[in-house]
N, C-alpha and C. Protein backbone atom coordinates (compact mmCIF):
# COMPACT_ATOMS: atom_id res chain seq x y z
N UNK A 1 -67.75 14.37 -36.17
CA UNK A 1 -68.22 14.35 -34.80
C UNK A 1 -69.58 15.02 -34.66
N UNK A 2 -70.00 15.48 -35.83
CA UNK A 2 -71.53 16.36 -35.57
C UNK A 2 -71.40 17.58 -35.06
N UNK A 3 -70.24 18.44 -35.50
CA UNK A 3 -70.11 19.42 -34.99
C UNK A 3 -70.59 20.18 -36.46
N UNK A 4 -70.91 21.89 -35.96
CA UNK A 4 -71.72 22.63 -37.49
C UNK A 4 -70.56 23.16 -38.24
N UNK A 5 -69.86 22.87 -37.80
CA UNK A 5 -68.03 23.38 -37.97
C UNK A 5 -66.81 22.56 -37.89
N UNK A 6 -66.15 22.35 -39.03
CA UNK A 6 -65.36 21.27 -38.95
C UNK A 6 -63.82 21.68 -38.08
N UNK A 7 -63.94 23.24 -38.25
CA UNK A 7 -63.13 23.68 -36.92
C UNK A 7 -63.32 23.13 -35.74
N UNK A 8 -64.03 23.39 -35.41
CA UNK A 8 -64.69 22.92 -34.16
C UNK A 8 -64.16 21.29 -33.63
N UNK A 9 -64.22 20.87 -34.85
CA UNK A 9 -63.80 19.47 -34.84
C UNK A 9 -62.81 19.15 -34.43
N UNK A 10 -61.71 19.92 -35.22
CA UNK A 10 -60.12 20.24 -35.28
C UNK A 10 -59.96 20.22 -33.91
N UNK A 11 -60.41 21.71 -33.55
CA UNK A 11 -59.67 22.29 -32.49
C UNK A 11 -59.76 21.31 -31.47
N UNK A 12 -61.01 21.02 -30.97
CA UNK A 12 -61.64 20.22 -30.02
C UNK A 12 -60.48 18.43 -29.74
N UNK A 13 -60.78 18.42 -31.11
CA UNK A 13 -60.45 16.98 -30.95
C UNK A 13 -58.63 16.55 -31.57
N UNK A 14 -58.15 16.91 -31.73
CA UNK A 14 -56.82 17.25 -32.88
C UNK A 14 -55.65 16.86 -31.53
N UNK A 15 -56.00 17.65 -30.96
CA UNK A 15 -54.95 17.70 -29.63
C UNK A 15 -54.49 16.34 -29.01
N UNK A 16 -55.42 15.38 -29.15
CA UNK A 16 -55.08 14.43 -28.47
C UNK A 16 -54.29 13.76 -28.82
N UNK A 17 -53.06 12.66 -28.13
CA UNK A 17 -51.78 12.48 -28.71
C UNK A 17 -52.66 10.45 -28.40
N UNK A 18 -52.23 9.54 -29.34
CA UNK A 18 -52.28 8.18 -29.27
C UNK A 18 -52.28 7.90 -27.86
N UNK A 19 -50.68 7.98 -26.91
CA UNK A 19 -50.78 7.97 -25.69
C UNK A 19 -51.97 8.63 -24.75
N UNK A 20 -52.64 9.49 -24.96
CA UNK A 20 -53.89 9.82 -24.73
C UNK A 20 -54.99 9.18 -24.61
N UNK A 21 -55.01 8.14 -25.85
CA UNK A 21 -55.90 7.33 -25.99
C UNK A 21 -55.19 5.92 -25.58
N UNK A 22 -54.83 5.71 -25.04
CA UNK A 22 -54.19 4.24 -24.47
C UNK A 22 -54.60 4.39 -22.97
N UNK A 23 -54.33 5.70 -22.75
CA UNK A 23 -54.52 6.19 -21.36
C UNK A 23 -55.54 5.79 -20.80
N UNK A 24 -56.73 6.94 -21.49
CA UNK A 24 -58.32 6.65 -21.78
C UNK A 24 -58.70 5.53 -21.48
N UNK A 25 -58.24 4.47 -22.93
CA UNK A 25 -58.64 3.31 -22.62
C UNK A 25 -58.06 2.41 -21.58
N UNK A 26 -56.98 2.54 -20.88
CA UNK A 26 -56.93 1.71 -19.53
C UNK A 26 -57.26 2.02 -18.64
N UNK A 27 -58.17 3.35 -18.35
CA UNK A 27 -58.23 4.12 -17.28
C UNK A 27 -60.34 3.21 -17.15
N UNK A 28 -60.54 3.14 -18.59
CA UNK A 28 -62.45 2.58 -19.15
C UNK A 28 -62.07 1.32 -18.48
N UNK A 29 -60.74 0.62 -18.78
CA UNK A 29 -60.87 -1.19 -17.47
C UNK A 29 -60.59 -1.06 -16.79
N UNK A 30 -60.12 -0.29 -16.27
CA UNK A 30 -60.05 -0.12 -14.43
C UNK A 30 -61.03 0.25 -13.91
N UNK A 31 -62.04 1.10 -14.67
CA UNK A 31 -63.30 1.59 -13.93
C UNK A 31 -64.33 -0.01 -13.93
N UNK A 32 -63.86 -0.15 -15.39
CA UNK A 32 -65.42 -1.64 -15.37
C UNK A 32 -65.14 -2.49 -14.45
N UNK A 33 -63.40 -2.51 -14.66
CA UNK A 33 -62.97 -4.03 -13.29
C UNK A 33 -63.68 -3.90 -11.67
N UNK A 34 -63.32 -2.71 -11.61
CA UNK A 34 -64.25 -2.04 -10.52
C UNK A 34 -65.23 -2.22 -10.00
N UNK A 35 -66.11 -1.45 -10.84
CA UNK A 35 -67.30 -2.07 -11.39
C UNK A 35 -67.95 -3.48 -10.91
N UNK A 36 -67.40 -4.13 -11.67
CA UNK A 36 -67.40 -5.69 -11.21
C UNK A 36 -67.23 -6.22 -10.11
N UNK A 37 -66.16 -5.49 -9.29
CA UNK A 37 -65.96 -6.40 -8.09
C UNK A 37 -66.96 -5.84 -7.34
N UNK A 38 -67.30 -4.46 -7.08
CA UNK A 38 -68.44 -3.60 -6.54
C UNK A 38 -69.33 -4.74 -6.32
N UNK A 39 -69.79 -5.15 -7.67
CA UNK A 39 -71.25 -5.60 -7.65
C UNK A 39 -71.07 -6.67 -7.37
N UNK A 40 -69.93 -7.33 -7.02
CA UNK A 40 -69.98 -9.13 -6.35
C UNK A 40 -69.52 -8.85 -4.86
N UNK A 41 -69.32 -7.31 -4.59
CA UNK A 41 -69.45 -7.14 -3.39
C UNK A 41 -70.99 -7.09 -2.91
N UNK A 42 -71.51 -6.36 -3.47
CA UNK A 42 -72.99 -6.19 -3.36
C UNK A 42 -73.92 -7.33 -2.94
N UNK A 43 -73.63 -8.25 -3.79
CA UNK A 43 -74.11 -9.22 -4.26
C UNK A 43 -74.30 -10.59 -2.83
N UNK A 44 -72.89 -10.34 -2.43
CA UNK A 44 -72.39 -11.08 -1.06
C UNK A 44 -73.09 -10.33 -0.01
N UNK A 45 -73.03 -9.34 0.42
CA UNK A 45 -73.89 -8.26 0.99
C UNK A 45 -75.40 -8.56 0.85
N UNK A 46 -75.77 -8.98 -0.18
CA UNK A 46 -77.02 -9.17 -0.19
C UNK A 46 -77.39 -10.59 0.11
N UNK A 47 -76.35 -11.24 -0.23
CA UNK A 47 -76.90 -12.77 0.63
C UNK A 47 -76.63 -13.12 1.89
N UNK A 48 -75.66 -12.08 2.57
CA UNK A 48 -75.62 -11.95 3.74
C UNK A 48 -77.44 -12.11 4.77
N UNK A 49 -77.13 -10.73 3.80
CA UNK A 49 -78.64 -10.34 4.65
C UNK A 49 -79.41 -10.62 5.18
N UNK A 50 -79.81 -11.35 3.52
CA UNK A 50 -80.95 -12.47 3.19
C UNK A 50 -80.87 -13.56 4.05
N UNK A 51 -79.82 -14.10 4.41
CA UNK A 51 -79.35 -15.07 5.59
C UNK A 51 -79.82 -14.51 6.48
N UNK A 52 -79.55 -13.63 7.08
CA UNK A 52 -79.67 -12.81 8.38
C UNK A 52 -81.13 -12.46 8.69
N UNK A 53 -81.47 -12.08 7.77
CA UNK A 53 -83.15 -11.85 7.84
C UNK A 53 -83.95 -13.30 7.83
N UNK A 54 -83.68 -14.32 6.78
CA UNK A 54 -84.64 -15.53 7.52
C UNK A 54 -83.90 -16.01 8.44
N UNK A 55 -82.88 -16.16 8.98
CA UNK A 55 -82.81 -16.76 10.65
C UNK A 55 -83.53 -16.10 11.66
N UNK A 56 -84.14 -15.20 11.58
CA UNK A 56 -84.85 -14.16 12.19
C UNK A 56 -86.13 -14.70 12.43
């Protein structure tokens, strides 16, 4: 991990149980799914606008 101490390594990182990391990783697609819809919210929002502003 680039630590100057392979303790460091241990201690730090050792603890974590598999279920930990399943966790982690479903917790990383729920954020991106997120993510995603955010920005096709955005996106609609912005062509709203854009509508709204040239009928103007």
């Amino acid at each position: 991990m680039g630590h100057a101490d392979i303790v460091t390594t241990l201690n730090v990182y050792t603890h974590l149980k598999l279920e930990d990391a399943k966790d982690e990783l479903e917790q990383m697609k729920v954020r991106e799914q997120l993510k995603k819809e955010m920005a096709l919210v955005d996106m609609e929002n912005a062509k709203r606008e854009l509508k709204r502003v040239s009928a103007v």
